[in-house]
N, C-alpha and C. Protein backbone atom coordinates (compact mmCIF):
# COMPACT_ATOMS: atom_id res chain seq x y z
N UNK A 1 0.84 -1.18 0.00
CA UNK A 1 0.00 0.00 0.00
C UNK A 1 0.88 1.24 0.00
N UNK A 2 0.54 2.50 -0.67
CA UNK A 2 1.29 3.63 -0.76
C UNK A 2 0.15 4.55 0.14
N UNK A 3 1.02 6.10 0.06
CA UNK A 3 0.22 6.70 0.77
C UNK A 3 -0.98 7.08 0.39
N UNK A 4 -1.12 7.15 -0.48
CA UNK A 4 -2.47 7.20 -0.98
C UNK A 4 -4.22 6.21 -0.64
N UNK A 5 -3.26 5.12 -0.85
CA UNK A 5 -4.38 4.18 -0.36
C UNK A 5 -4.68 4.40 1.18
N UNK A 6 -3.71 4.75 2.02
CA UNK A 6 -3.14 5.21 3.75
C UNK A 6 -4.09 5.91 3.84
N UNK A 7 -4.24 7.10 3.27
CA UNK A 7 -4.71 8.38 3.48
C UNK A 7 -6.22 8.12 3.21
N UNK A 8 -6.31 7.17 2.30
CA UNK A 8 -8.16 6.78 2.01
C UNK A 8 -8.71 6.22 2.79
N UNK A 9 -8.17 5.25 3.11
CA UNK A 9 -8.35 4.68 4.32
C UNK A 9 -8.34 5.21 5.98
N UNK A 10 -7.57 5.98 5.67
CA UNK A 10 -7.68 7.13 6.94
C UNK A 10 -9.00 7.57 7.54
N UNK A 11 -8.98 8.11 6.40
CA UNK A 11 -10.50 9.48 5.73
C UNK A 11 -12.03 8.47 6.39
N UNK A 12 -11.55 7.09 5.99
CA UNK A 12 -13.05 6.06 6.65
C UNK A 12 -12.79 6.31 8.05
N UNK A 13 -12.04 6.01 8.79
CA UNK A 13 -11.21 5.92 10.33
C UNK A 13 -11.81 7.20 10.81
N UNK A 14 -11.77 8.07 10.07
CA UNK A 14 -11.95 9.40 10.70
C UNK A 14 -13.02 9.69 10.59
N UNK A 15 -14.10 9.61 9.70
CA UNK A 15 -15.45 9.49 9.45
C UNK A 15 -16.27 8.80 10.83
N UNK A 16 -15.53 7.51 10.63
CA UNK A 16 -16.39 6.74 11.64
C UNK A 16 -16.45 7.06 12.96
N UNK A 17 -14.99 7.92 13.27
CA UNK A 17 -14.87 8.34 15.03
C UNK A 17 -15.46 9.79 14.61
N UNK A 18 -15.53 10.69 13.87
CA UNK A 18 -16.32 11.87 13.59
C UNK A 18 -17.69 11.21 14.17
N UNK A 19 -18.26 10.39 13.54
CA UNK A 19 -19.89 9.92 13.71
C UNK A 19 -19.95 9.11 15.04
N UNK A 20 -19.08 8.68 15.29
CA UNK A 20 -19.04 8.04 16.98
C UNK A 20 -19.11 9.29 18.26
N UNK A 21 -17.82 10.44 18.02
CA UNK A 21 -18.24 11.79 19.01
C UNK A 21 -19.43 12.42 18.66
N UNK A 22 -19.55 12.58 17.08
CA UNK A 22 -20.53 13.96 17.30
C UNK A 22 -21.93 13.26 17.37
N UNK A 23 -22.72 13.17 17.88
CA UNK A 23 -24.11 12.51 18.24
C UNK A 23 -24.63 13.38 19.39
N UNK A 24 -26.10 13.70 19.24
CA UNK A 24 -26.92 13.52 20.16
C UNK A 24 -28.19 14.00 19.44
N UNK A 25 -29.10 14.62 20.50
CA UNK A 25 -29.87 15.70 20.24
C UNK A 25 -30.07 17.12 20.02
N UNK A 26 -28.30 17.66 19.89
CA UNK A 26 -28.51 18.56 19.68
C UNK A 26 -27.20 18.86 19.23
N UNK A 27 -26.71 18.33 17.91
CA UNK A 27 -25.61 18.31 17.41
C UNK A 27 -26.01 18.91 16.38
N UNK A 28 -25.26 19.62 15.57
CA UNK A 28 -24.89 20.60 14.41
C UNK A 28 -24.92 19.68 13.25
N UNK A 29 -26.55 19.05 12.78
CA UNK A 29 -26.25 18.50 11.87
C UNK A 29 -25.20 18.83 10.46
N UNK A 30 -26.12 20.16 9.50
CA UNK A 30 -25.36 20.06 8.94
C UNK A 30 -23.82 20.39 8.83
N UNK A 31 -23.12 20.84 9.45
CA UNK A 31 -21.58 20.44 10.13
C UNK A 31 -21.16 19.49 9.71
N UNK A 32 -21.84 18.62 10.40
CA UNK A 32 -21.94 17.09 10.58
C UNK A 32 -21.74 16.71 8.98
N UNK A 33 -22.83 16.71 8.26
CA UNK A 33 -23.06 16.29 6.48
C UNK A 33 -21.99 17.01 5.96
N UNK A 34 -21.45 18.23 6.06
CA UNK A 34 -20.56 19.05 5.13
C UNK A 34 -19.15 18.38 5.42
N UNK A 35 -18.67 18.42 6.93
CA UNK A 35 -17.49 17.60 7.21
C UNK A 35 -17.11 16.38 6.73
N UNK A 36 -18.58 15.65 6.58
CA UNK A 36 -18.37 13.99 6.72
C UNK A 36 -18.37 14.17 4.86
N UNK A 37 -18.92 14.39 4.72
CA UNK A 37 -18.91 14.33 2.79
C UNK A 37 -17.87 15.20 2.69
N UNK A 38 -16.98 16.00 2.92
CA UNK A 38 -15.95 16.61 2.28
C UNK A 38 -14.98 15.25 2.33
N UNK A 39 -14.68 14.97 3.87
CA UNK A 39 -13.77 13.89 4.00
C UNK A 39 -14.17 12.72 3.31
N UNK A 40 -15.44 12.10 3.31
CA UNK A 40 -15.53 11.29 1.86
C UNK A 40 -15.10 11.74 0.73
N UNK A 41 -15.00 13.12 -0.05
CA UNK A 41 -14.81 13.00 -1.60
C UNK A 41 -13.15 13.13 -1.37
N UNK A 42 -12.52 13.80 -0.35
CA UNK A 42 -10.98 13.58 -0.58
C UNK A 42 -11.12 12.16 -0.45
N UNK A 43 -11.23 11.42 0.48
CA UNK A 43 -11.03 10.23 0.65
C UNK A 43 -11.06 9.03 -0.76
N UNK A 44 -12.01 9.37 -1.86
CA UNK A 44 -12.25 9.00 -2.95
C UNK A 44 -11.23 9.19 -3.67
N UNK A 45 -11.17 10.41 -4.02
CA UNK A 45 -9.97 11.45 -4.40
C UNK A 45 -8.59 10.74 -4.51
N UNK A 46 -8.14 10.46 -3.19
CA UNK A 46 -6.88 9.71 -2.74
C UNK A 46 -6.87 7.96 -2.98
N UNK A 47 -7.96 7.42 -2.96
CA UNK A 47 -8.08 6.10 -3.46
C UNK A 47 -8.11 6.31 -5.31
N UNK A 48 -8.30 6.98 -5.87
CA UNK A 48 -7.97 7.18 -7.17
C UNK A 48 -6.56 7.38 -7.51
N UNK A 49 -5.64 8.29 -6.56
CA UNK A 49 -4.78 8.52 -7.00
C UNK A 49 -3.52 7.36 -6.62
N UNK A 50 -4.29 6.61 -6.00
CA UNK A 50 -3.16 5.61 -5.46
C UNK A 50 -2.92 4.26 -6.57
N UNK A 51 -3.81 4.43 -7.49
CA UNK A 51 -3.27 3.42 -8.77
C UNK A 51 -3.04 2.22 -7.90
N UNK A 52 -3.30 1.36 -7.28
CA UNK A 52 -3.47 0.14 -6.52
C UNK A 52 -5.29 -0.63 -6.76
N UNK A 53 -4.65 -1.43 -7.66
CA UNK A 53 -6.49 -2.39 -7.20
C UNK A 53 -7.13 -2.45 -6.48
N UNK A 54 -6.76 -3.22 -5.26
CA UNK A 54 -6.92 -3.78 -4.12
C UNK A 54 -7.44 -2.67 -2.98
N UNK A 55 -6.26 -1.58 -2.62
CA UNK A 55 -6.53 -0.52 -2.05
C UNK A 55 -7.15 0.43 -2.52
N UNK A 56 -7.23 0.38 -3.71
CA UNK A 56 -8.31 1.59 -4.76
C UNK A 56 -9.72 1.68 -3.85
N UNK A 57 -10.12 0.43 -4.64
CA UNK A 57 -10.93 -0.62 -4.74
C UNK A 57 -11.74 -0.64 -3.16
N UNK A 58 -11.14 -0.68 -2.27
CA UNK A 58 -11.42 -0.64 -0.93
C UNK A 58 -11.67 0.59 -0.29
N UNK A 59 -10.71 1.60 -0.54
CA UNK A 59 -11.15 2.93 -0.04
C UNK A 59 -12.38 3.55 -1.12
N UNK A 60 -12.67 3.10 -2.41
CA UNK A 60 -13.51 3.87 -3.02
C UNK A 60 -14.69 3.18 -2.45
N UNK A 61 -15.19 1.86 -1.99
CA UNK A 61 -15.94 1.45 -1.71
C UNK A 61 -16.58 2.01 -0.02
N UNK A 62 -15.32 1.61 0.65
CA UNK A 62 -15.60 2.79 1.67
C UNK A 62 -16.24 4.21 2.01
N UNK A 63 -15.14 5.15 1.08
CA UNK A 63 -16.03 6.40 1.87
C UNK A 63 -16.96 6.81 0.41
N UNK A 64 -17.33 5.37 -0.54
CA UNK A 64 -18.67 5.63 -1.33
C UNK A 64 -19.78 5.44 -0.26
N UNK A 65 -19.39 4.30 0.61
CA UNK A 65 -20.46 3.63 1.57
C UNK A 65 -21.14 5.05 2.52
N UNK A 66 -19.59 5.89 2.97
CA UNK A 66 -19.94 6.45 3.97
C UNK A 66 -20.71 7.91 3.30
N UNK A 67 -20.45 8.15 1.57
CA UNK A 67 -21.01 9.33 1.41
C UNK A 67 -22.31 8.97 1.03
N UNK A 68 -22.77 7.67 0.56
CA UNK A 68 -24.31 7.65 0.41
C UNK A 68 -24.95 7.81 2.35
N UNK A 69 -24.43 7.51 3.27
CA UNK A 69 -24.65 7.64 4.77
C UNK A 69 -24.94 9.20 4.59
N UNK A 70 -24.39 10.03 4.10
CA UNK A 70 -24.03 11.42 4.48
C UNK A 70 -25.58 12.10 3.48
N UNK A 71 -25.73 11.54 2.55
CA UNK A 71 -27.06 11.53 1.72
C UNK A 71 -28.48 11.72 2.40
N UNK A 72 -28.26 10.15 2.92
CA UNK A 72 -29.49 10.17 3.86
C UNK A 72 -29.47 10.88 4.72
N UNK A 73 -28.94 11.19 5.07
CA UNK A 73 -28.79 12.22 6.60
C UNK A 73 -29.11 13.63 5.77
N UNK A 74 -28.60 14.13 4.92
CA UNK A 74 -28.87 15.23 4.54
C UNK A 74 -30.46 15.27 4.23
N UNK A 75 -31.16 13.76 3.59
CA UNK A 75 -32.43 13.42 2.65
C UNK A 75 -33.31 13.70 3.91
N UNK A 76 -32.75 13.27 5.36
CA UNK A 76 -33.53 12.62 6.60
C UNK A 76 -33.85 14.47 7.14
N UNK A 77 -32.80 15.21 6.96
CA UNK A 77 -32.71 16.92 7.64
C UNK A 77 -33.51 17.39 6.51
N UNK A 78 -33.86 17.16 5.42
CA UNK A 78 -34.85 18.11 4.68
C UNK A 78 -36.26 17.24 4.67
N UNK A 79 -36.63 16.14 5.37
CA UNK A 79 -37.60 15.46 5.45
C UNK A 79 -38.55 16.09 6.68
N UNK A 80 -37.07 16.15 7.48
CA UNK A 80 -37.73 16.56 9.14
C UNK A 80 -38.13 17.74 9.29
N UNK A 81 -37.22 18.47 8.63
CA UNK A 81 -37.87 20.27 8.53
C UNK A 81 -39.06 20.63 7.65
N UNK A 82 -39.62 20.25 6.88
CA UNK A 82 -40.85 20.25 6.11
C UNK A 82 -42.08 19.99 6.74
């Protein structure tokens, strides 16, 4: 693995403890959606540039997983305010 694949893989790591602290009832959603989807599209970003199958392949699947998460949450904040 190079740094690239490192760094994509990171970007999930960090997502997931982002969404593990920030929780409750009265957390800053969108914060929350803008942070977590920025760090998904670098995270994409960097699994592209790492030219590795395997690790591509894994981090794109990853923070794809975590930016459709970031979707609903955004789909779920314009559902609830209406």
């Amino acid at each position: 693995m190079n740094k690239w694949a490192l760094i994509s893989l990171g970007m999930v790591i960090i997502n997931f403890i982002l969404f593990l602290l920030v929780r409750g009832p009265n957390v800053n959603l969108p914060m929350v959606v803008i942070v977590g989807s920025s760090l998904s599209l670098v995270g994409i970003a960097c699994a592209i540039l790492s030219k590795k199958i395997i690790a591509g392949t894994a981090g794109s699947v990853l923070n794809g997983g975590v930016l459709i998460v970031m979707f609903f949450l955004l789909l779920s904040m314009g559902i609830s305010s209406s």
